[in-house]
N, C-alpha and C. Protein backbone atom coordinates (compact mmCIF):
# COMPACT_ATOMS: atom_id res chain seq x y z
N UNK A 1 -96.70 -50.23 41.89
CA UNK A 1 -95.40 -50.72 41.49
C UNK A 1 -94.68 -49.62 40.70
N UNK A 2 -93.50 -49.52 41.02
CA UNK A 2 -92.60 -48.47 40.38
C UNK A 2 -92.21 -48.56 39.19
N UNK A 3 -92.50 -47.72 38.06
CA UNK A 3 -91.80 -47.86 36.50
C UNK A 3 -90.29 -47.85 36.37
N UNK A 4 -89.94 -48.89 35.60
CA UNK A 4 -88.57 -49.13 35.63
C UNK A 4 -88.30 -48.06 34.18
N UNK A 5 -87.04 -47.66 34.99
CA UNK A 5 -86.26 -46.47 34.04
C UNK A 5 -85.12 -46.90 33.68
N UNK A 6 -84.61 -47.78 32.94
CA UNK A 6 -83.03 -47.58 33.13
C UNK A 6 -82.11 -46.02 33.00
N UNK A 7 -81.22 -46.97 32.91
CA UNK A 7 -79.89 -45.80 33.71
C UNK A 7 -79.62 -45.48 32.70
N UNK A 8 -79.25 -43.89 32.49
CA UNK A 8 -78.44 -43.31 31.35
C UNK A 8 -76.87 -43.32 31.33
N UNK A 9 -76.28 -43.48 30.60
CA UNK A 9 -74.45 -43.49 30.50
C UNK A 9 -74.62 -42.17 30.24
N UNK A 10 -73.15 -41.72 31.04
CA UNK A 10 -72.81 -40.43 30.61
C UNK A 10 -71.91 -40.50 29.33
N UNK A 11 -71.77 -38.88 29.03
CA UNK A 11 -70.63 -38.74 27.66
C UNK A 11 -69.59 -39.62 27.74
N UNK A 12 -68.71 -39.46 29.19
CA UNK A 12 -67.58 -39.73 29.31
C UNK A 12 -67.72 -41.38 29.34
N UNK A 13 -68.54 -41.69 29.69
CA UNK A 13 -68.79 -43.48 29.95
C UNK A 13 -68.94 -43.59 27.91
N UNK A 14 -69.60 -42.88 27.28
CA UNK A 14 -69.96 -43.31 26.12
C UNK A 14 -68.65 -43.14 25.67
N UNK A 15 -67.73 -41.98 25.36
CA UNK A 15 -66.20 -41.74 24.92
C UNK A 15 -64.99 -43.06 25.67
N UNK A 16 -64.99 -43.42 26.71
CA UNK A 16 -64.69 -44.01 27.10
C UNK A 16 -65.28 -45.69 26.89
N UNK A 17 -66.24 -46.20 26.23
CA UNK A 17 -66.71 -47.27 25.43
C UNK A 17 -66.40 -47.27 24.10
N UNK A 18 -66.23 -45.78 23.31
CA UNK A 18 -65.17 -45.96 21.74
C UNK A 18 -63.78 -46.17 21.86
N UNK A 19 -63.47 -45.39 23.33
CA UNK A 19 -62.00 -46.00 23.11
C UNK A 19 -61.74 -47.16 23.25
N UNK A 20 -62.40 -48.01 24.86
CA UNK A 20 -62.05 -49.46 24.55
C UNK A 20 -62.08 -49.97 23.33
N UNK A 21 -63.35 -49.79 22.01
CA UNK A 21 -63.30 -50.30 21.17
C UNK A 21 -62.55 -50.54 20.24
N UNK A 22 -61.84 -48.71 19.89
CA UNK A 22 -60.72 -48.91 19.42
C UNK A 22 -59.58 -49.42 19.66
N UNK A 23 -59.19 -49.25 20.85
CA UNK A 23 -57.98 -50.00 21.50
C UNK A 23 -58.25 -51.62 21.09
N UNK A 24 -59.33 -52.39 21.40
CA UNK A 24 -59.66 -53.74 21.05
C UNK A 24 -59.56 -54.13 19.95
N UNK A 25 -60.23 -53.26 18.93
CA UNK A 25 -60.04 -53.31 17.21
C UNK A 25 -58.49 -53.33 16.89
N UNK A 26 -58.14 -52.15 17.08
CA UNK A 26 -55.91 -52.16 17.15
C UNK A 26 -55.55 -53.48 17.79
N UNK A 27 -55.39 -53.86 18.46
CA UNK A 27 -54.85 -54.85 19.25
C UNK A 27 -55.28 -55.85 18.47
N UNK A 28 -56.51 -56.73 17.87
CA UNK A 28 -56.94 -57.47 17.41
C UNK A 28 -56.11 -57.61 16.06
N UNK A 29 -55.98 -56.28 15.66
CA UNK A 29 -55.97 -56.40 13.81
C UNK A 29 -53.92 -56.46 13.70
N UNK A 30 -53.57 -55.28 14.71
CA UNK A 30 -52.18 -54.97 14.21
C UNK A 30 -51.24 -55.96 15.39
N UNK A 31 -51.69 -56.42 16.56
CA UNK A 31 -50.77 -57.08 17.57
C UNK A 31 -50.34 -58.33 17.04
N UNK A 32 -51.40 -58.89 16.43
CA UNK A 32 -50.50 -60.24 15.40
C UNK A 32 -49.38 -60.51 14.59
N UNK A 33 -50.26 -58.89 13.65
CA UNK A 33 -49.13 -58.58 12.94
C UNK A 33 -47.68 -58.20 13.33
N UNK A 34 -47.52 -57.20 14.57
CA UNK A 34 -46.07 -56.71 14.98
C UNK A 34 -45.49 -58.35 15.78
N UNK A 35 -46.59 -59.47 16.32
CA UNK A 35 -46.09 -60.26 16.60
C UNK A 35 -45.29 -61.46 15.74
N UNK A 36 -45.62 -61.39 14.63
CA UNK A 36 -45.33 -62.01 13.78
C UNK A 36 -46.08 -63.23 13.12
N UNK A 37 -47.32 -63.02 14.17
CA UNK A 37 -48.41 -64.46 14.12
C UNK A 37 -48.91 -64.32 12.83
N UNK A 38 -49.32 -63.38 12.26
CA UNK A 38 -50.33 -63.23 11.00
C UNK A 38 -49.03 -62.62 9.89
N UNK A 39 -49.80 -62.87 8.99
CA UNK A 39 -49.28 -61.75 7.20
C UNK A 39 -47.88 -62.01 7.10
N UNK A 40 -47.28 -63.20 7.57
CA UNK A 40 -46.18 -63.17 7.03
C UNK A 40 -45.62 -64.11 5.68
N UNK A 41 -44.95 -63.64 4.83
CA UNK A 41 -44.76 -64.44 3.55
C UNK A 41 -43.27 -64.53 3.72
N UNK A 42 -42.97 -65.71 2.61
CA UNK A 42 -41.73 -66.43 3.04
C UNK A 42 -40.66 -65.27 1.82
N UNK A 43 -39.24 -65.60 1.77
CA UNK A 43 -38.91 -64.77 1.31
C UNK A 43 -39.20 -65.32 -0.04
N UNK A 44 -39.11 -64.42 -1.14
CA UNK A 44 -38.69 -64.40 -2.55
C UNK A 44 -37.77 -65.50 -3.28
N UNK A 45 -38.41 -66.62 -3.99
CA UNK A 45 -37.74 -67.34 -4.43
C UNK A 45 -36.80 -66.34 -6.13
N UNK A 46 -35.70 -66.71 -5.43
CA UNK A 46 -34.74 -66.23 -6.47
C UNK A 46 -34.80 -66.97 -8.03
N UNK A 47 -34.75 -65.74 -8.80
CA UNK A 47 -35.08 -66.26 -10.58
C UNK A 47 -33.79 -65.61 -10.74
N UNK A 48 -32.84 -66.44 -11.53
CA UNK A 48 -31.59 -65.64 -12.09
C UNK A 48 -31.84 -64.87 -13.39
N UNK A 49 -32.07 -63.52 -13.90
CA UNK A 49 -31.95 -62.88 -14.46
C UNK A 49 -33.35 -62.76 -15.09
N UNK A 50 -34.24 -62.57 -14.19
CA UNK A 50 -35.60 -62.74 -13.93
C UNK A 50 -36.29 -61.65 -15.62
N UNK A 51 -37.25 -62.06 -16.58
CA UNK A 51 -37.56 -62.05 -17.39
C UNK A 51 -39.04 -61.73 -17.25
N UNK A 52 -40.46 -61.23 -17.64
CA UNK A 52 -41.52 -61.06 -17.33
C UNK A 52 -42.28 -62.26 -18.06
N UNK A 53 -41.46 -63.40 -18.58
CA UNK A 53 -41.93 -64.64 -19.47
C UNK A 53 -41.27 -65.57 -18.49
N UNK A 54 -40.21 -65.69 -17.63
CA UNK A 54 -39.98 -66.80 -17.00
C UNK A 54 -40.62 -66.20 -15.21
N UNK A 55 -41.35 -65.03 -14.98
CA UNK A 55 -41.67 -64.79 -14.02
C UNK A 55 -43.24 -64.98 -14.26
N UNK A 56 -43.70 -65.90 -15.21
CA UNK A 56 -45.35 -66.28 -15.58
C UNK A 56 -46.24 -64.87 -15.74
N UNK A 57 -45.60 -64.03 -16.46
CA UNK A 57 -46.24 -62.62 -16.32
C UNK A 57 -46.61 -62.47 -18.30
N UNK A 58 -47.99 -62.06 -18.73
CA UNK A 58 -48.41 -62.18 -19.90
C UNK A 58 -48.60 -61.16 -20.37
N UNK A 59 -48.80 -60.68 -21.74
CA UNK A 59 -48.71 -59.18 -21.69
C UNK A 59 -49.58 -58.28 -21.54
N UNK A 60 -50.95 -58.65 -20.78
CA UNK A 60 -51.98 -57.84 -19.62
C UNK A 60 -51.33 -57.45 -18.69
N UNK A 61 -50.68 -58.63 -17.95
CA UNK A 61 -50.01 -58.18 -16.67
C UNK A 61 -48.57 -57.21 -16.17
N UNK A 62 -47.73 -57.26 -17.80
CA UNK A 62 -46.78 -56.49 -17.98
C UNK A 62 -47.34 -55.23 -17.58
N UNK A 63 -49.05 -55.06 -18.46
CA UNK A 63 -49.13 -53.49 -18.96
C UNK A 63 -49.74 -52.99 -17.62
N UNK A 64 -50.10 -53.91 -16.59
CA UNK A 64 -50.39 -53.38 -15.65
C UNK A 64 -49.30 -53.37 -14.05
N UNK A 65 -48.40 -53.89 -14.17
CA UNK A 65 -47.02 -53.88 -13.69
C UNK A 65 -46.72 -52.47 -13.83
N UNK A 66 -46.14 -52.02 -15.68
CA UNK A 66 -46.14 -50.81 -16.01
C UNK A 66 -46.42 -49.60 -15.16
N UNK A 67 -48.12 -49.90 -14.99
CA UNK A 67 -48.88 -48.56 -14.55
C UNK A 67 -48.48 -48.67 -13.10
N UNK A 68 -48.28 -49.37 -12.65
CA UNK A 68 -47.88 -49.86 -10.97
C UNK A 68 -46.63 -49.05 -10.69
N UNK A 69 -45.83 -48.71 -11.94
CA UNK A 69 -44.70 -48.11 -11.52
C UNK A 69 -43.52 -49.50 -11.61
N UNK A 70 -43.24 -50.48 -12.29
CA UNK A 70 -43.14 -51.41 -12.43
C UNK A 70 -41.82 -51.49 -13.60
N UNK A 71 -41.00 -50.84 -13.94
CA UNK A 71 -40.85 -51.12 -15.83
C UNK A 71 -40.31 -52.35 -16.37
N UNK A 72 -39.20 -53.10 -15.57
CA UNK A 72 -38.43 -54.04 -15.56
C UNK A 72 -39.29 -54.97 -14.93
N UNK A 73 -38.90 -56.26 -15.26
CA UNK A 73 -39.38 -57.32 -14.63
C UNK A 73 -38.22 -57.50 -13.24
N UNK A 74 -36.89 -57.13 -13.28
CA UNK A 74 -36.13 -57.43 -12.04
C UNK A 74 -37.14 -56.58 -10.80
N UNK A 75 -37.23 -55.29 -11.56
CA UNK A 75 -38.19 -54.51 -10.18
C UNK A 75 -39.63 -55.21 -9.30
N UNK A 76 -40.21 -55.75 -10.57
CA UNK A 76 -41.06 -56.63 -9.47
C UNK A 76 -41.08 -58.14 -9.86
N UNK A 77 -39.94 -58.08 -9.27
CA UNK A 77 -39.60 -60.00 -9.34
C UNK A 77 -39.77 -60.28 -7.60
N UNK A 78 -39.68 -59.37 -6.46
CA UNK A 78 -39.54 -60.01 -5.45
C UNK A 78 -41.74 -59.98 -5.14
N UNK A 79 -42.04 -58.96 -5.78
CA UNK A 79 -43.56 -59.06 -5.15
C UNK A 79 -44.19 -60.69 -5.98
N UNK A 80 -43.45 -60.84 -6.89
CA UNK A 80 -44.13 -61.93 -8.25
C UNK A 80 -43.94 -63.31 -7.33
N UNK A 81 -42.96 -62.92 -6.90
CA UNK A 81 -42.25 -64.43 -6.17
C UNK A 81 -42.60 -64.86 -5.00
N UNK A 82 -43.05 -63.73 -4.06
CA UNK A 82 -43.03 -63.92 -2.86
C UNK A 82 -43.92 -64.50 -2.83
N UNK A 83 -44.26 -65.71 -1.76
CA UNK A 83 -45.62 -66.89 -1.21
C UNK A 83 -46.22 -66.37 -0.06
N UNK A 84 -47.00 -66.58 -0.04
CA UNK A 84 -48.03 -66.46 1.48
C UNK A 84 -47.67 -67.67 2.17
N UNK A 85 -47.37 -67.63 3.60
CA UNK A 85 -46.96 -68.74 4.27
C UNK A 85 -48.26 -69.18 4.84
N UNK A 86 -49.18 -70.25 4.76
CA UNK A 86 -50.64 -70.50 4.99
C UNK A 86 -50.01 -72.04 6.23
N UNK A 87 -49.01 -71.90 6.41
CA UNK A 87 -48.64 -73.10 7.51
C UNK A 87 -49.53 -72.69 9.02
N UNK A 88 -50.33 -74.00 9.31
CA UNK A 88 -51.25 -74.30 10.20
C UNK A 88 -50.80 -74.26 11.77
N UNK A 89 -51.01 -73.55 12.64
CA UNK A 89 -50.70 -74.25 13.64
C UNK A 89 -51.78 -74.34 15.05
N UNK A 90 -51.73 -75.72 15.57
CA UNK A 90 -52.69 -76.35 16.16
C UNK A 90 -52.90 -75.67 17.44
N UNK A 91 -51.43 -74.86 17.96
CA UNK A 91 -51.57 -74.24 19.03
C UNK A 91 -52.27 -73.23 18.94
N UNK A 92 -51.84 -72.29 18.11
CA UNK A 92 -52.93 -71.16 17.79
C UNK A 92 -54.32 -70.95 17.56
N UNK A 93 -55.13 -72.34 17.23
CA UNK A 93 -56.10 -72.39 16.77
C UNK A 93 -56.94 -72.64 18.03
N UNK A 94 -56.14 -73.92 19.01
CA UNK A 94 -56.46 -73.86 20.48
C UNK A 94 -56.11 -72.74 21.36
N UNK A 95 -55.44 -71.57 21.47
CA UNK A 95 -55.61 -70.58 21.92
C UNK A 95 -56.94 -69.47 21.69
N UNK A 96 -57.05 -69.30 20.42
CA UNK A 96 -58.43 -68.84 19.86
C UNK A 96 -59.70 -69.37 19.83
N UNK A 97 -59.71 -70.87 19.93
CA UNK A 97 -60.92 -71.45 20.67
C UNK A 97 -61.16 -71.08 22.33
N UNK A 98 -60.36 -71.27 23.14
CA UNK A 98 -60.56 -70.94 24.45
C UNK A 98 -60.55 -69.34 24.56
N UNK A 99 -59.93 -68.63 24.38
CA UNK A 99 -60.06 -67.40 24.31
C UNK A 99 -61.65 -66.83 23.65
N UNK A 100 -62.68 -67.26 22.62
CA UNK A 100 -63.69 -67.03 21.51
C UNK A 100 -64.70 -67.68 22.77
N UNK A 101 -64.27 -68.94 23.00
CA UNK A 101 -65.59 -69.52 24.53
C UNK A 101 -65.60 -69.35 25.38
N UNK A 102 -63.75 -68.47 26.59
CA UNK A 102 -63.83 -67.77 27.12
C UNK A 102 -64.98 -66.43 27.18
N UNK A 103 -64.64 -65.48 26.48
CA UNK A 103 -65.49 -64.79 26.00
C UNK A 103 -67.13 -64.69 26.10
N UNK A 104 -67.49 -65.63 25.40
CA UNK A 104 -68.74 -66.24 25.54
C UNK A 104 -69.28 -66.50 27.05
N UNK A 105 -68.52 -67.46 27.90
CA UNK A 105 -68.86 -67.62 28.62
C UNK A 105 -68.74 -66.11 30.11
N UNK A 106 -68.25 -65.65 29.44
CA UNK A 106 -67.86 -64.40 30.71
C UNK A 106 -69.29 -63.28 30.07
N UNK A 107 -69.66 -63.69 28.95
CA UNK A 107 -70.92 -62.51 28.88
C UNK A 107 -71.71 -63.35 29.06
N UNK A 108 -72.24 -64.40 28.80
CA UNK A 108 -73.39 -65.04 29.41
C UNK A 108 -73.50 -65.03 31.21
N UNK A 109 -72.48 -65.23 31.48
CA UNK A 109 -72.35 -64.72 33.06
C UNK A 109 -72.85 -63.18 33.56
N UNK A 110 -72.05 -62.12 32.93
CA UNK A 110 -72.32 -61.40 32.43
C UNK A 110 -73.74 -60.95 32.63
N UNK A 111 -74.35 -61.34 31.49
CA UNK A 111 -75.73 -60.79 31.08
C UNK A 111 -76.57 -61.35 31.78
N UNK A 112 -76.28 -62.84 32.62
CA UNK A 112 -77.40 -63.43 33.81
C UNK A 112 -77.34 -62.80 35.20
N UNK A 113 -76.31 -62.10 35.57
CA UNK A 113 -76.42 -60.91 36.40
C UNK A 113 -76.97 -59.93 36.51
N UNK A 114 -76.87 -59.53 35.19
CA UNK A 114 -77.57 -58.24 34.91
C UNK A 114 -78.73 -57.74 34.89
N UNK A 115 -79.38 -59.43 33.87
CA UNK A 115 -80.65 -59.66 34.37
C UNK A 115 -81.98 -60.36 34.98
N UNK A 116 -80.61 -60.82 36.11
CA UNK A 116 -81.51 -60.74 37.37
C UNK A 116 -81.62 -59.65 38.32
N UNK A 117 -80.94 -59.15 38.14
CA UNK A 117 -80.78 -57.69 39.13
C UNK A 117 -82.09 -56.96 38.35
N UNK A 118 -82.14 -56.70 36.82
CA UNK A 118 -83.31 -56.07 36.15
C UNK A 118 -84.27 -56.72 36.60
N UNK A 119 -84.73 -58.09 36.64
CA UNK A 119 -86.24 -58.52 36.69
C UNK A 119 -86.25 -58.52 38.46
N UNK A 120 -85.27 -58.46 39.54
CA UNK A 120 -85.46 -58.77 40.79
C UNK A 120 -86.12 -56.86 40.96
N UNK A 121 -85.13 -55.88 40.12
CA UNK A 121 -85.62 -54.44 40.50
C UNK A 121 -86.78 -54.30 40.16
N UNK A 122 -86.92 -54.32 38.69
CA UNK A 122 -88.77 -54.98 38.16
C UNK A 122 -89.92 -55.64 38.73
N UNK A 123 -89.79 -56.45 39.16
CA UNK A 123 -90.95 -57.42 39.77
C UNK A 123 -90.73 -57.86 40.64
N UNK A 124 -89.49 -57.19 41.55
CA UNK A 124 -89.28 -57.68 43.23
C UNK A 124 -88.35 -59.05 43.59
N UNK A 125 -88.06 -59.63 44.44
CA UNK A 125 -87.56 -60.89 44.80
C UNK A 125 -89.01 -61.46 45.12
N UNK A 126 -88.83 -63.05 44.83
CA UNK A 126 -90.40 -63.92 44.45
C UNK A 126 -89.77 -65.31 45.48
């Protein structure tokens, strides 16, 4: 019976597996973002003549405002104010489920091809 060797990837197959990765990693992290799906905060609720005592800021946080480059409380009244928009949506969450078990299911497919072809080259058709 013949010793099974697998197959070596070349350079270019290996360079060409970091780029998909990177390309996949980019797309994953920043396409949301330029889409508008992720990291967006609502605008700046307006304080009239905004104060570092009516903007809930104590005088730790002044002194580190300060070092931020900060001096006035008007200068960072829009970062103080601004909210994270954490609004839910049901569609998105069902797109990322089917897409996450998509996935799943295309490598389990996948990998039962693969190895049956390994154990049929291995130990023959039975």
């Amino acid at each position: 019976m013949a010793r099974y060797i697998p197959p070596v990837q070349s350079k270019l197959g290996q360079v060409i597996d970091v780029i998909v990765l990177v390309v996949l990693s980019v797309g994953a992290l920043f396409v949301p973002l330029w889409l508008g799906l992720a990291g967006s905060a609502k605008l700046p609720v307006p304080v009239e003549n905004p104060t570092w005592e009516s903007l809930g800021q104590n005088p730790v946080m002044v002194q580190q405002w300060n070092k931020l480059g900060f001096p006035d409380a008007a200068s960072a009244h829009d970062m103080i104010t601004a909210r994270y928009d954490y609004s839910f949506s049901w569609v998105s969450l069902a797109v990322m489920v089917i897409v996450i078990v998509g996935y799943f299911v295309m490598m389990i497919r996948f990998s039962d091809i693969e190895y049956r072809e390994v154990i049929a080259e291995k130990f023959g058709e039975k």
